[in-house]
PDB file of N, CA and C in Angstrom:
ATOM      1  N   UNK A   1     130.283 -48.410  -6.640  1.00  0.00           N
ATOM      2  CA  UNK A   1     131.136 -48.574  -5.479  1.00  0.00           C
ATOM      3  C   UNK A   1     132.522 -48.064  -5.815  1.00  0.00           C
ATOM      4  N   UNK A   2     133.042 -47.330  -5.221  1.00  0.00           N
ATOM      5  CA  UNK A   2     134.266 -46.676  -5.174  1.00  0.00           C
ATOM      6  C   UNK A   2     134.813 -46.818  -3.902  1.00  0.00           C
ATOM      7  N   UNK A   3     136.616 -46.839  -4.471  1.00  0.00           N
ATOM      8  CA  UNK A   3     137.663 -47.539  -3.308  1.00  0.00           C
ATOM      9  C   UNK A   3     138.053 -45.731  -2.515  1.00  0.00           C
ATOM     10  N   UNK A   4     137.999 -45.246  -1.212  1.00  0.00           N
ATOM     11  CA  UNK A   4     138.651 -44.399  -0.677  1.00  0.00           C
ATOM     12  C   UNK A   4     136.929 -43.599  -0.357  1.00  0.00           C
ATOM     13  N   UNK A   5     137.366 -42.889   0.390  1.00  0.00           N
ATOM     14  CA  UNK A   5     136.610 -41.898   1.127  1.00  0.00           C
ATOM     15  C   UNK A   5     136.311 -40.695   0.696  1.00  0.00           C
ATOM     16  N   UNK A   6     136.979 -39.766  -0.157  1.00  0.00           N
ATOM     17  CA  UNK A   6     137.263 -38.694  -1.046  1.00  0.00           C
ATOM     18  C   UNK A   6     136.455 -38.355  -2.206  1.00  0.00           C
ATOM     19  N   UNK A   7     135.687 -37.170  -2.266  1.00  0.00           N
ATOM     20  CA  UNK A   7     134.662 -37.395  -3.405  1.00  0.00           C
ATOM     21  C   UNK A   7     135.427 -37.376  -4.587  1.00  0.00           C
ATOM     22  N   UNK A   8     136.784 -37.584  -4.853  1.00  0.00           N
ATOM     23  CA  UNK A   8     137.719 -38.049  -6.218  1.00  0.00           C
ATOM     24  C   UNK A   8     138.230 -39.685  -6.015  1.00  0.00           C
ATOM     25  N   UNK A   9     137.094 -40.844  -5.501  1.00  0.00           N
ATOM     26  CA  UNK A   9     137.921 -41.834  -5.180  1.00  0.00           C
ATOM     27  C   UNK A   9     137.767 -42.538  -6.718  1.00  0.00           C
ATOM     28  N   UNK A  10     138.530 -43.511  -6.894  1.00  0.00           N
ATOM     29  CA  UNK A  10     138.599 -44.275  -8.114  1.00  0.00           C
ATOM     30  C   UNK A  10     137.573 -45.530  -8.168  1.00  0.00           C
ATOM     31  N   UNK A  11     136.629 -45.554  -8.911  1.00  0.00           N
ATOM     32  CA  UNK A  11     136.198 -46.410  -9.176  1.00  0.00           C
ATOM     33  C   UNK A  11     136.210 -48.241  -9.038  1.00  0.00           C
ATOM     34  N   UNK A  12     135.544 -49.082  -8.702  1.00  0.00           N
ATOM     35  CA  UNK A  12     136.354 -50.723  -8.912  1.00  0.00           C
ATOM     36  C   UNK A  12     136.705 -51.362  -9.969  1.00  0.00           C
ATOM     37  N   UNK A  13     135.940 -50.988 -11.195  1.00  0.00           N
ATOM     38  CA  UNK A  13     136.087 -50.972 -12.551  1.00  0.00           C
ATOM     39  C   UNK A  13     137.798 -51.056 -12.680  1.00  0.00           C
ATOM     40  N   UNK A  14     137.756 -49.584 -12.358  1.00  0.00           N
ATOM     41  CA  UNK A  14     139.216 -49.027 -13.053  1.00  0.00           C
ATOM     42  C   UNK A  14     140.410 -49.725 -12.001  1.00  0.00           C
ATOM     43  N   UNK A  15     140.139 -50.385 -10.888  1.00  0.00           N
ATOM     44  CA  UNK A  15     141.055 -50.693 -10.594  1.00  0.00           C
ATOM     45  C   UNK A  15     141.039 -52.620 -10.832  1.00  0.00           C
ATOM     46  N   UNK A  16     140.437 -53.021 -11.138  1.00  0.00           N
ATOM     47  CA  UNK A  16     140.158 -54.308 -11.987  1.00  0.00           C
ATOM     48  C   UNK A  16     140.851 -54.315 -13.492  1.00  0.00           C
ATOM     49  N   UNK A  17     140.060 -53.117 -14.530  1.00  0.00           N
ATOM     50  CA  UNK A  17     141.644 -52.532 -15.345  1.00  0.00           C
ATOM     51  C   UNK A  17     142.858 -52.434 -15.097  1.00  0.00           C
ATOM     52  N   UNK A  18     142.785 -52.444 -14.437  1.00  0.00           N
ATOM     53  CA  UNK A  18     144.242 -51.952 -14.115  1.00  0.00           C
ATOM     54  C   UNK A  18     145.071 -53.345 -13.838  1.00  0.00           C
ATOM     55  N   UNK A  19     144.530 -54.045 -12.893  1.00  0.00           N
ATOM     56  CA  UNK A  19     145.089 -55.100 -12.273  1.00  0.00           C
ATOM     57  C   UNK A  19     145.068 -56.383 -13.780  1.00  0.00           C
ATOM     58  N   UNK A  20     144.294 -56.209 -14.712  1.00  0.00           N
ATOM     59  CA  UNK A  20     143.938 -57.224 -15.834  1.00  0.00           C
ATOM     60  C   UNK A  20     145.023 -56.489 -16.861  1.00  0.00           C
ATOM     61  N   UNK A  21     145.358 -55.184 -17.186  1.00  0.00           N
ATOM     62  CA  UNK A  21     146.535 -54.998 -17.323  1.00  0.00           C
ATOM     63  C   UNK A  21     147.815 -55.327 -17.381  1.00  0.00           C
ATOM     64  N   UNK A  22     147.960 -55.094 -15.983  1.00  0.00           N
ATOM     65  CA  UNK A  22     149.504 -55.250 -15.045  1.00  0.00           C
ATOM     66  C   UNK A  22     149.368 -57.333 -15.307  1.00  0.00           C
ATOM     67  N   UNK A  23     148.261 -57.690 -15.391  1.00  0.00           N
ATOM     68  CA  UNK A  23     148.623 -59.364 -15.062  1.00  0.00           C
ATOM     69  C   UNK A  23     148.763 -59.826 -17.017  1.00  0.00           C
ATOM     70  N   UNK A  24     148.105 -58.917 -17.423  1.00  0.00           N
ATOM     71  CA  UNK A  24     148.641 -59.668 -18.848  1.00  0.00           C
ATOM     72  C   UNK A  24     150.004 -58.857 -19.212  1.00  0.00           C
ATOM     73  N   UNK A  25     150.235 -57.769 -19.082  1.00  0.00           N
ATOM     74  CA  UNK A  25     151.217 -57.117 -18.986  1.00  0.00           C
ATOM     75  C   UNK A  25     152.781 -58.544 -18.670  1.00  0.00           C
ATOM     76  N   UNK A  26     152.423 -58.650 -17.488  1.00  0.00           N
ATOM     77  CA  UNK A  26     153.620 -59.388 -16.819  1.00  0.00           C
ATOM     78  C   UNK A  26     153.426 -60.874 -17.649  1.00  0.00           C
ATOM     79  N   UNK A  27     152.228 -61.565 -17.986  1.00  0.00           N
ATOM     80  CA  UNK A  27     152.061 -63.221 -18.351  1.00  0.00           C
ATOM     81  C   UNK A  27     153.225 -62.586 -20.129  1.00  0.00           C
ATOM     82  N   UNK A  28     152.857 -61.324 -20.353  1.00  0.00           N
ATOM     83  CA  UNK A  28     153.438 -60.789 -22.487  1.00  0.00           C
ATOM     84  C   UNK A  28     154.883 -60.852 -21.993  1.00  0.00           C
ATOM     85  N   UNK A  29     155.121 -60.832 -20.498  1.00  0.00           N
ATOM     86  CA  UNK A  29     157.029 -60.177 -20.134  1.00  0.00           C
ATOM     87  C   UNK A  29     157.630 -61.692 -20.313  1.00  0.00           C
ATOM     88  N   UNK A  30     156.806 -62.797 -19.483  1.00  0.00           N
ATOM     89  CA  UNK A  30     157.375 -64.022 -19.048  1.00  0.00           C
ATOM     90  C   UNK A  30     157.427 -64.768 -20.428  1.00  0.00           C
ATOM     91  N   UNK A  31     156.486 -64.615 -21.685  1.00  0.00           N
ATOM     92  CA  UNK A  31     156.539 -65.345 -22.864  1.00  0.00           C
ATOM     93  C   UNK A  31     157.666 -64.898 -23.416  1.00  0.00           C
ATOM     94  N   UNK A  32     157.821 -63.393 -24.291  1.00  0.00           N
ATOM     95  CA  UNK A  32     159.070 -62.817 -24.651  1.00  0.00           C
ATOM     96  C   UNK A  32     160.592 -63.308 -24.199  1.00  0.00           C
ATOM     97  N   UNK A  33     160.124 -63.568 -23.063  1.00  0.00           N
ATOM     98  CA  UNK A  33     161.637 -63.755 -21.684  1.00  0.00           C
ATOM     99  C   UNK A  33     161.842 -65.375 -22.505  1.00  0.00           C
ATOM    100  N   UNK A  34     160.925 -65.896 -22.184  1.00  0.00           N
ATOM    101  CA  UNK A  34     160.919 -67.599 -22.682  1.00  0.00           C
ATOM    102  C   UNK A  34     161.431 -67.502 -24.242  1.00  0.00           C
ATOM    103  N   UNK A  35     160.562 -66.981 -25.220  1.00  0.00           N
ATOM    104  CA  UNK A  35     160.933 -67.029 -26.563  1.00  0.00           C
ATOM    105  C   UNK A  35     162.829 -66.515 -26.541  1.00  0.00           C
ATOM    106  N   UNK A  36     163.109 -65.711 -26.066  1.00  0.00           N
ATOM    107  CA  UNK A  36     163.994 -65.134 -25.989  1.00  0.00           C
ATOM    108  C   UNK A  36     165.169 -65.901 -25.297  1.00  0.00           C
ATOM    109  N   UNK A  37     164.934 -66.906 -24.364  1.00  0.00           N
ATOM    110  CA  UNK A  37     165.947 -67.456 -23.681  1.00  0.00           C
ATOM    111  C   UNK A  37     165.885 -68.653 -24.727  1.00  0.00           C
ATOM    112  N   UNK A  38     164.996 -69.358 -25.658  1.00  0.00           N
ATOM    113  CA  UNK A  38     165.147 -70.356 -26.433  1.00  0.00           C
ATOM    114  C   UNK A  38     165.776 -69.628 -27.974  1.00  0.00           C
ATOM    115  N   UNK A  39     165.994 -68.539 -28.153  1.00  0.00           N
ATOM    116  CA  UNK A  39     165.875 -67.875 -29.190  1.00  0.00           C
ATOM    117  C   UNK A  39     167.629 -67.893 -29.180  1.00  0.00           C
ATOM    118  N   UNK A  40     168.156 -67.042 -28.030  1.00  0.00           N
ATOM    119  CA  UNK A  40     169.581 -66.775 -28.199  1.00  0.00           C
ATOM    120  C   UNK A  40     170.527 -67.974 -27.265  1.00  0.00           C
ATOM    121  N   UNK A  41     169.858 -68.373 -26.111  1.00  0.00           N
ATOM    122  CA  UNK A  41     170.780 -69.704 -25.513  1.00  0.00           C
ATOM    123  C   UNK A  41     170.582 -71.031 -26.003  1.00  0.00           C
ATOM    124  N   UNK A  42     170.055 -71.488 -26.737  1.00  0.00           N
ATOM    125  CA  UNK A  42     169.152 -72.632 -27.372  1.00  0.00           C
ATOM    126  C   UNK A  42     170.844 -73.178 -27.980  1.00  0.00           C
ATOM    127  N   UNK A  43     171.077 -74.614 -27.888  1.00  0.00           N
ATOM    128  CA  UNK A  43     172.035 -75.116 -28.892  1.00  0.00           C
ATOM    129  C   UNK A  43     171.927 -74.926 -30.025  1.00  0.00           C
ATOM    130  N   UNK A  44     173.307 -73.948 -30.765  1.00  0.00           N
ATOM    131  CA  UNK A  44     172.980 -73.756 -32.182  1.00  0.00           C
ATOM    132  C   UNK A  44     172.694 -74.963 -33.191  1.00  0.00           C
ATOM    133  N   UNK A  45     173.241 -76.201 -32.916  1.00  0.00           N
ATOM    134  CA  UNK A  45     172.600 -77.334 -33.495  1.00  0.00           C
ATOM    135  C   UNK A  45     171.391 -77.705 -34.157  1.00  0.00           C
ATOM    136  N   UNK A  46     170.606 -76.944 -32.608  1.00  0.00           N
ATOM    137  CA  UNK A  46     168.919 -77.426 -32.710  1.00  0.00           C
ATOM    138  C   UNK A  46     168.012 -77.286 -33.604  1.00  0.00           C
ATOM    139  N   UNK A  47     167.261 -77.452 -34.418  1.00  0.00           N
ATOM    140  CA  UNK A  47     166.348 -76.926 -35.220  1.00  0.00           C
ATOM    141  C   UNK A  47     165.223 -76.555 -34.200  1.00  0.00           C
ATOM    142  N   UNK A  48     164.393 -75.467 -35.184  1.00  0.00           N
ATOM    143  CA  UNK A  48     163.717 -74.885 -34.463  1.00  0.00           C
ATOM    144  C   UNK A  48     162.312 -75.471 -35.043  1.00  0.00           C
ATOM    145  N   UNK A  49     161.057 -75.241 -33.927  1.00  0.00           N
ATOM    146  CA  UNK A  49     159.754 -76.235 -34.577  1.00  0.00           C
ATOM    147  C   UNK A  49     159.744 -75.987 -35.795  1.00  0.00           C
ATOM    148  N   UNK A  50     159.017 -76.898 -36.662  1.00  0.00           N
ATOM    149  CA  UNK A  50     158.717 -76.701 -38.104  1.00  0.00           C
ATOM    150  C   UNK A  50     156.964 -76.239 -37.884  1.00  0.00           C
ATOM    151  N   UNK A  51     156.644 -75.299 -38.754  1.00  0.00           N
ATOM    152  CA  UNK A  51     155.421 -75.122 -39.022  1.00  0.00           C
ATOM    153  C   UNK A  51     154.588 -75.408 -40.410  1.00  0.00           C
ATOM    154  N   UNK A  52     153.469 -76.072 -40.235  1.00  0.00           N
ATOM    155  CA  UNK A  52     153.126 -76.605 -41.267  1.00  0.00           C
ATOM    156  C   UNK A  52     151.945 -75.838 -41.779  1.00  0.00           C
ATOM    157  N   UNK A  53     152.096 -75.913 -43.014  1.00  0.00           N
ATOM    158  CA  UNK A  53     151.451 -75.288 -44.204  1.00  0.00           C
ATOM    159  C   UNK A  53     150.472 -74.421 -43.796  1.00  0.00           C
ATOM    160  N   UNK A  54     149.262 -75.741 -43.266  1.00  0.00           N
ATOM    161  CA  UNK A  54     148.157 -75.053 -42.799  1.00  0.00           C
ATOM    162  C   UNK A  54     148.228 -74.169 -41.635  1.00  0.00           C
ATOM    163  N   UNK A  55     148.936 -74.201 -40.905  1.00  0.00           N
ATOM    164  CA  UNK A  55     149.395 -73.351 -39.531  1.00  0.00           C
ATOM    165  C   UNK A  55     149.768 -71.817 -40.478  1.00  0.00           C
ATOM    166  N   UNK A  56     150.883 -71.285 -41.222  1.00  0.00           N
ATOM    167  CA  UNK A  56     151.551 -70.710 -41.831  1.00  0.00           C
ATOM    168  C   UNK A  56     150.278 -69.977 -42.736  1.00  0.00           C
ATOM    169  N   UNK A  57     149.356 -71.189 -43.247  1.00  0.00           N
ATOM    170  CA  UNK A  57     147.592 -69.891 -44.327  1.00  0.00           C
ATOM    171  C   UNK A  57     146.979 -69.427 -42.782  1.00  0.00           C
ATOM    172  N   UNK A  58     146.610 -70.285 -42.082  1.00  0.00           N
ATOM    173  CA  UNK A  58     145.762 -69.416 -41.455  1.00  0.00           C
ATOM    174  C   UNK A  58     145.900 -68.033 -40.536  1.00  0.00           C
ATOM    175  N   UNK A  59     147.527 -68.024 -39.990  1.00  0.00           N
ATOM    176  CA  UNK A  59     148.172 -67.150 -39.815  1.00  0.00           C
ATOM    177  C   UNK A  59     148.479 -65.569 -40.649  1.00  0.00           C
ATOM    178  N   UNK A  60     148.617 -66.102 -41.660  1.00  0.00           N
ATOM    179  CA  UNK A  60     148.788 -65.191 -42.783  1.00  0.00           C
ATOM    180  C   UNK A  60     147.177 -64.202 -43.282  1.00  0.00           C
ATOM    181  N   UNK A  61     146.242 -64.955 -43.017  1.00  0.00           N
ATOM    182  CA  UNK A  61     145.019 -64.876 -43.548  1.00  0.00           C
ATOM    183  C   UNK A  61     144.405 -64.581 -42.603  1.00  0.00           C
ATOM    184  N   UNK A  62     144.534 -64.465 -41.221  1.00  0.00           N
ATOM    185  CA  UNK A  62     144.025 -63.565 -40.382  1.00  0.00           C
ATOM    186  C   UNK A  62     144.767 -62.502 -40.109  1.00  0.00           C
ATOM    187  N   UNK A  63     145.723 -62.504 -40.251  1.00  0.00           N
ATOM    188  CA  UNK A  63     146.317 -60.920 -40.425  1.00  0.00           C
ATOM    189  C   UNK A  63     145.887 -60.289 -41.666  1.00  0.00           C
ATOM    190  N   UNK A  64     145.672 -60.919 -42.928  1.00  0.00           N
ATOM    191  CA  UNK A  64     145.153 -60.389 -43.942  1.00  0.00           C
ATOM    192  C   UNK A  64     143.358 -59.268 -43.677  1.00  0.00           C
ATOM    193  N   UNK A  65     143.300 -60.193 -43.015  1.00  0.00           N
ATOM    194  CA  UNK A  65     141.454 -60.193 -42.454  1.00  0.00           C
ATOM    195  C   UNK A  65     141.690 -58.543 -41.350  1.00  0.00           C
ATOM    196  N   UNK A  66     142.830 -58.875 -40.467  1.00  0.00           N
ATOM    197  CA  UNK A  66     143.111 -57.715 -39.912  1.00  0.00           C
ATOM    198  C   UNK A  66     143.489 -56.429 -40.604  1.00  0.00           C
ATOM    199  N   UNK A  67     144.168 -56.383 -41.206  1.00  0.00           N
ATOM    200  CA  UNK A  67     144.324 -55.259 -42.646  1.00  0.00           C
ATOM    201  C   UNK A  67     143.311 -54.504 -43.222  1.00  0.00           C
ATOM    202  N   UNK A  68     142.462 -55.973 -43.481  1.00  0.00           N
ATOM    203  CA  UNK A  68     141.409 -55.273 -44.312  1.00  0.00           C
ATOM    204  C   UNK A  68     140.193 -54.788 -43.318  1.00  0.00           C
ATOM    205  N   UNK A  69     140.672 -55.374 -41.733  1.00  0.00           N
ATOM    206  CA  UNK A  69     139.190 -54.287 -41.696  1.00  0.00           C
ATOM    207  C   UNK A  69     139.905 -52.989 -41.071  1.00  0.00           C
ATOM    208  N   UNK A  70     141.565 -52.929 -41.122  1.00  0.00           N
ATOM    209  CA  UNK A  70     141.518 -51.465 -40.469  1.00  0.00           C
ATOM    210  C   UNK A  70     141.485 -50.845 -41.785  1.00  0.00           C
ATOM    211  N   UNK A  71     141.573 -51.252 -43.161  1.00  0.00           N
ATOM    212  CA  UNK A  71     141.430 -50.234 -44.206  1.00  0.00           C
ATOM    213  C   UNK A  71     140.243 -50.106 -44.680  1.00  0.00           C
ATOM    214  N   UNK A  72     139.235 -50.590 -43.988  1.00  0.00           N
ATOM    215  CA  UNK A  72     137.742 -50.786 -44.588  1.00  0.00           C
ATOM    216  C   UNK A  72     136.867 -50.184 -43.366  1.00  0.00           C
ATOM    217  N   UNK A  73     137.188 -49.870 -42.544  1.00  0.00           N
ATOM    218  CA  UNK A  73     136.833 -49.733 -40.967  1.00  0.00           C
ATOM    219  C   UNK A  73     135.390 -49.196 -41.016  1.00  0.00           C
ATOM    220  N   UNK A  74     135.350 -48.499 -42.514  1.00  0.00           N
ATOM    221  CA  UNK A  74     134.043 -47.414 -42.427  1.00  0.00           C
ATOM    222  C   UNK A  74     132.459 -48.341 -43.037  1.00  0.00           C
ATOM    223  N   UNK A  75     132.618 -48.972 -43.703  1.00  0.00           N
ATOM    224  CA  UNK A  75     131.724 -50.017 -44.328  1.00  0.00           C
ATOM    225  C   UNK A  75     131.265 -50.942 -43.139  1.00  0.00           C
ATOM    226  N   UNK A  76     132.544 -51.415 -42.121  1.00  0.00           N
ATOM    227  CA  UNK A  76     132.232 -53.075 -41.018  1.00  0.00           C
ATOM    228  C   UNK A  76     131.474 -51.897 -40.377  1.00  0.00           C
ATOM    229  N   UNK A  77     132.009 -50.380 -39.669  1.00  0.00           N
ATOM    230  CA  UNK A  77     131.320 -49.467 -38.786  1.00  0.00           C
ATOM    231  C   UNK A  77     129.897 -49.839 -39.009  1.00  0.00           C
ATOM    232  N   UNK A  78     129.820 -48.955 -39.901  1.00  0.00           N
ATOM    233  CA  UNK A  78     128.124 -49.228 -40.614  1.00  0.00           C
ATOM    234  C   UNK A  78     127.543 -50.578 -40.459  1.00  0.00           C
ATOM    235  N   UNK A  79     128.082 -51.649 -40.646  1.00  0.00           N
ATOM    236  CA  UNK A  79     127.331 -52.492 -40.886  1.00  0.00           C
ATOM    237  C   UNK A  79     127.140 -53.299 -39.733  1.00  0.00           C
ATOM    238  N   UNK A  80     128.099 -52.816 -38.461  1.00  0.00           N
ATOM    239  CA  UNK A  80     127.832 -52.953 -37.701  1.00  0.00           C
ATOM    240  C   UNK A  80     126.470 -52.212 -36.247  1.00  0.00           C
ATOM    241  N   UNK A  81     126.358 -50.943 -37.053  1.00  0.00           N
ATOM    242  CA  UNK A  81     125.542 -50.103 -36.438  1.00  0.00           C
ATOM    243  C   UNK A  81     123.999 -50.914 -37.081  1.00  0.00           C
ATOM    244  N   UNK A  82     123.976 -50.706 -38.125  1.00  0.00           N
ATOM    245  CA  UNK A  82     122.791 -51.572 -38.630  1.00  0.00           C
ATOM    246  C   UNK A  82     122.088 -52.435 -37.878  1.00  0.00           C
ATOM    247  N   UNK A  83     123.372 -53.741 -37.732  1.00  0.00           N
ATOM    248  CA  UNK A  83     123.263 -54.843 -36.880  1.00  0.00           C
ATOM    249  C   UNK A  83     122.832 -54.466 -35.503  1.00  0.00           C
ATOM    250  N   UNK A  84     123.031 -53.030 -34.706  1.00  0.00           N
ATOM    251  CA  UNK A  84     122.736 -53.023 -33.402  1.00  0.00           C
ATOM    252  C   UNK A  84     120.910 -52.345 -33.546  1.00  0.00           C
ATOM    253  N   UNK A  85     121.165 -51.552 -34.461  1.00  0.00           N
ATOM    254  CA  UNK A  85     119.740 -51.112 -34.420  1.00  0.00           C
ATOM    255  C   UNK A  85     118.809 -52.005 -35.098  1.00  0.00           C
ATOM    256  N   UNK A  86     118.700 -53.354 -35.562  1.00  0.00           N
ATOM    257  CA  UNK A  86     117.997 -54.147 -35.838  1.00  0.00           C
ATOM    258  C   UNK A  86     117.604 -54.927 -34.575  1.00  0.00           C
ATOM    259  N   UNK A  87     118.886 -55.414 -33.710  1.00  0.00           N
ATOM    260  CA  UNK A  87     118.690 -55.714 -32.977  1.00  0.00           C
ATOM    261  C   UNK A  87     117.675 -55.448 -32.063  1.00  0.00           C
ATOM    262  N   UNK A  88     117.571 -54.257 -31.654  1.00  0.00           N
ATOM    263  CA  UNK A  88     117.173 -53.171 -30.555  1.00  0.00           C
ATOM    264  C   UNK A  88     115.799 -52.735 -31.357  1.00  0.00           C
ATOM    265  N   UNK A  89     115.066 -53.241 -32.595  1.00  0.00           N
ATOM    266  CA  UNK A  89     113.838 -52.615 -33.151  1.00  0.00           C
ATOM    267  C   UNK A  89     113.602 -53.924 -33.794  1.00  0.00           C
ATOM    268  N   UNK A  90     113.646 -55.310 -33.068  1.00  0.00           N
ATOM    269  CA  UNK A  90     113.210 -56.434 -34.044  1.00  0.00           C
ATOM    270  C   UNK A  90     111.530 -56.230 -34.809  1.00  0.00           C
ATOM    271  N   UNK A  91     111.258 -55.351 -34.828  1.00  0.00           N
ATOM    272  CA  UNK A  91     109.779 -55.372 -35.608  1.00  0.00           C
ATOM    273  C   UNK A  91     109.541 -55.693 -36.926  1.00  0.00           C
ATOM    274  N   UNK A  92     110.713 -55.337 -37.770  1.00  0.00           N
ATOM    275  CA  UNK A  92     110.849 -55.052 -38.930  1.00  0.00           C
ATOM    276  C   UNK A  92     111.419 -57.088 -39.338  1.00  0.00           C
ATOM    277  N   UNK A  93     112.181 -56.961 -38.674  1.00  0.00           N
ATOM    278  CA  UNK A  93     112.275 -58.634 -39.007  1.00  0.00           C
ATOM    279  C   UNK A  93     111.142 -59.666 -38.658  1.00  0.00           C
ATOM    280  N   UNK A  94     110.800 -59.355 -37.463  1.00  0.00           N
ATOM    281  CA  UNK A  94     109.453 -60.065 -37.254  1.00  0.00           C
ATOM    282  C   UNK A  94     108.210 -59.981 -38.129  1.00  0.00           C
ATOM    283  N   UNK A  95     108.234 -59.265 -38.725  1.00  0.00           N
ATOM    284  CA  UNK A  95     107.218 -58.818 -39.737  1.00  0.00           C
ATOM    285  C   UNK A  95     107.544 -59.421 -41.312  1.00  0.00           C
ATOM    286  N   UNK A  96     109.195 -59.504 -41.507  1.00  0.00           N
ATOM    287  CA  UNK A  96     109.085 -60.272 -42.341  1.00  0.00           C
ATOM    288  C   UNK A  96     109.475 -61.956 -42.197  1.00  0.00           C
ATOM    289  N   UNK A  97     108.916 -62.310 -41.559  1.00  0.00           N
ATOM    290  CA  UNK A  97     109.269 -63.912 -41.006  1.00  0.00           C
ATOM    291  C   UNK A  97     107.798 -64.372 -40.556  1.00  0.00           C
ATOM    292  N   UNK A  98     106.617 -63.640 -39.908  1.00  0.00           N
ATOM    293  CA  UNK A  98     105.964 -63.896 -39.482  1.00  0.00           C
ATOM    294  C   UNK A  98     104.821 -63.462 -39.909  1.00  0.00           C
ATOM    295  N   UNK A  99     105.195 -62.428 -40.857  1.00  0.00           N
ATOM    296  CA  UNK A  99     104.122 -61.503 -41.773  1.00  0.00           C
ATOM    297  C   UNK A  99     103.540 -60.619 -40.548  1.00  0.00           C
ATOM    298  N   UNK A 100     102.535 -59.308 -40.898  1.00  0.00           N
ATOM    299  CA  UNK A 100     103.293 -58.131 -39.960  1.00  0.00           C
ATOM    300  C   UNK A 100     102.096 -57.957 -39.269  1.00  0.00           C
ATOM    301  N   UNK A 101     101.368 -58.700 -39.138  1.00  0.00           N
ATOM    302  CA  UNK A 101     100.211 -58.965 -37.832  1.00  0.00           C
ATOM    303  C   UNK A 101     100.711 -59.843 -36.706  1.00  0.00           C
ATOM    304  N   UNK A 102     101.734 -60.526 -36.397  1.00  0.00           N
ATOM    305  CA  UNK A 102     102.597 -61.121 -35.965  1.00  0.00           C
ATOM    306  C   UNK A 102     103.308 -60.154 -34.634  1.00  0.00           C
ATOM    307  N   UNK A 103     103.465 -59.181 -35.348  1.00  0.00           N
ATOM    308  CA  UNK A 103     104.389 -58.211 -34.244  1.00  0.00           C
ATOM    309  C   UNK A 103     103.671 -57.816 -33.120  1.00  0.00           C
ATOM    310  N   UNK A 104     104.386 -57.363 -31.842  1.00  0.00           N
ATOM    311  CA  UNK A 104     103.409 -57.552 -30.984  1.00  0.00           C
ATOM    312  C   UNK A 104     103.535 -55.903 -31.159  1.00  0.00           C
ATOM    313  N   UNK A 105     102.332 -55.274 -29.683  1.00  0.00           N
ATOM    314  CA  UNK A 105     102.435 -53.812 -29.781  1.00  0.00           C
ATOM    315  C   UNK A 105     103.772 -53.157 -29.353  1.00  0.00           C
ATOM    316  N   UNK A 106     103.968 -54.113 -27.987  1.00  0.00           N
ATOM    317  CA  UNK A 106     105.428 -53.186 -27.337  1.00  0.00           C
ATOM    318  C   UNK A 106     106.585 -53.398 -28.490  1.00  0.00           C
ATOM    319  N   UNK A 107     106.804 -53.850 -29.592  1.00  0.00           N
ATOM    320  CA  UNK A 107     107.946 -54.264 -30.298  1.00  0.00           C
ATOM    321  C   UNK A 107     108.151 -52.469 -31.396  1.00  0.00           C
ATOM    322  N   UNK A 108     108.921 -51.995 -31.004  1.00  0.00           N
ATOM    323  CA  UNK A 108     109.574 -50.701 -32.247  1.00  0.00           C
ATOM    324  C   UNK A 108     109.867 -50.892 -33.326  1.00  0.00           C
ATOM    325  N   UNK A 109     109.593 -49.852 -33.954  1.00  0.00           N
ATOM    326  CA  UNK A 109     109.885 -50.073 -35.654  1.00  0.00           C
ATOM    327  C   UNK A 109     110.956 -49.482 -35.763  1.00  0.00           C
ATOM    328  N   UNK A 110     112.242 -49.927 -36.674  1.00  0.00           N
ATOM    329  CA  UNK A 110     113.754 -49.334 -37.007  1.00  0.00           C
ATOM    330  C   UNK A 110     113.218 -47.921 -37.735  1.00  0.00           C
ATOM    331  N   UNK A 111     114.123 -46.786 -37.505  1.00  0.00           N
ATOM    332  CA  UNK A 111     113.651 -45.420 -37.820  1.00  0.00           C
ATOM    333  C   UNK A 111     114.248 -45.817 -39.220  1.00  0.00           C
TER     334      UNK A 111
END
């Protein structure tokens, strides 16, 4: 289904993108705005929250986790492709769980 009359009309998809965009777009403007109005008008007095330990590892350690898979990207790739074509050819697992008279006919074997 496409929005307009025109054999170049835009898709609903893309305008659902768009709109999930523009609405997180604006919710990232209103946080910044907030951090920012507590950041520089805030009584200099105030202390600011304290964060505790465990808040501060797990933070640290999922950005760590993030690092390593954009420097590893090629190994998770793979091992993620694996994971889809196992998925999509369960024969080979069924065969070893159920021993390989078990498998039915319609089930594919991983190439």
């Amino acid at each position: 289904a496409a929005v307009g009359t025109d054999a170049q009309a835009i898709p609903r998809r893309a305008w659902v993108f768009v709109a999930v965009l523009l609405g997180s777009g604006f919710l990232s403007l209103v946080a910044l705005t907030r951090t920012g109005i507590r950041a520089f008008f805030a009584p200099s007095g105030s202390e600011g929250p304290r964060i505790r330990l465990a808040e501060g590892v797990s933070v640290v350690a999922l950005l760590a986790a993030c690092g390593a898979l954009t420097v590893a990207a090629g190994p998770v790739s793979r091992f993620a492709l694996e994971a889809a074509r196992a998925l999509h050819a369960p024969a080979a697992y069924v065969d070893a769980v159920l021993g390989p008279t078990a498998a039915s006919p319609g089930m594919r074997r991983a190439p």
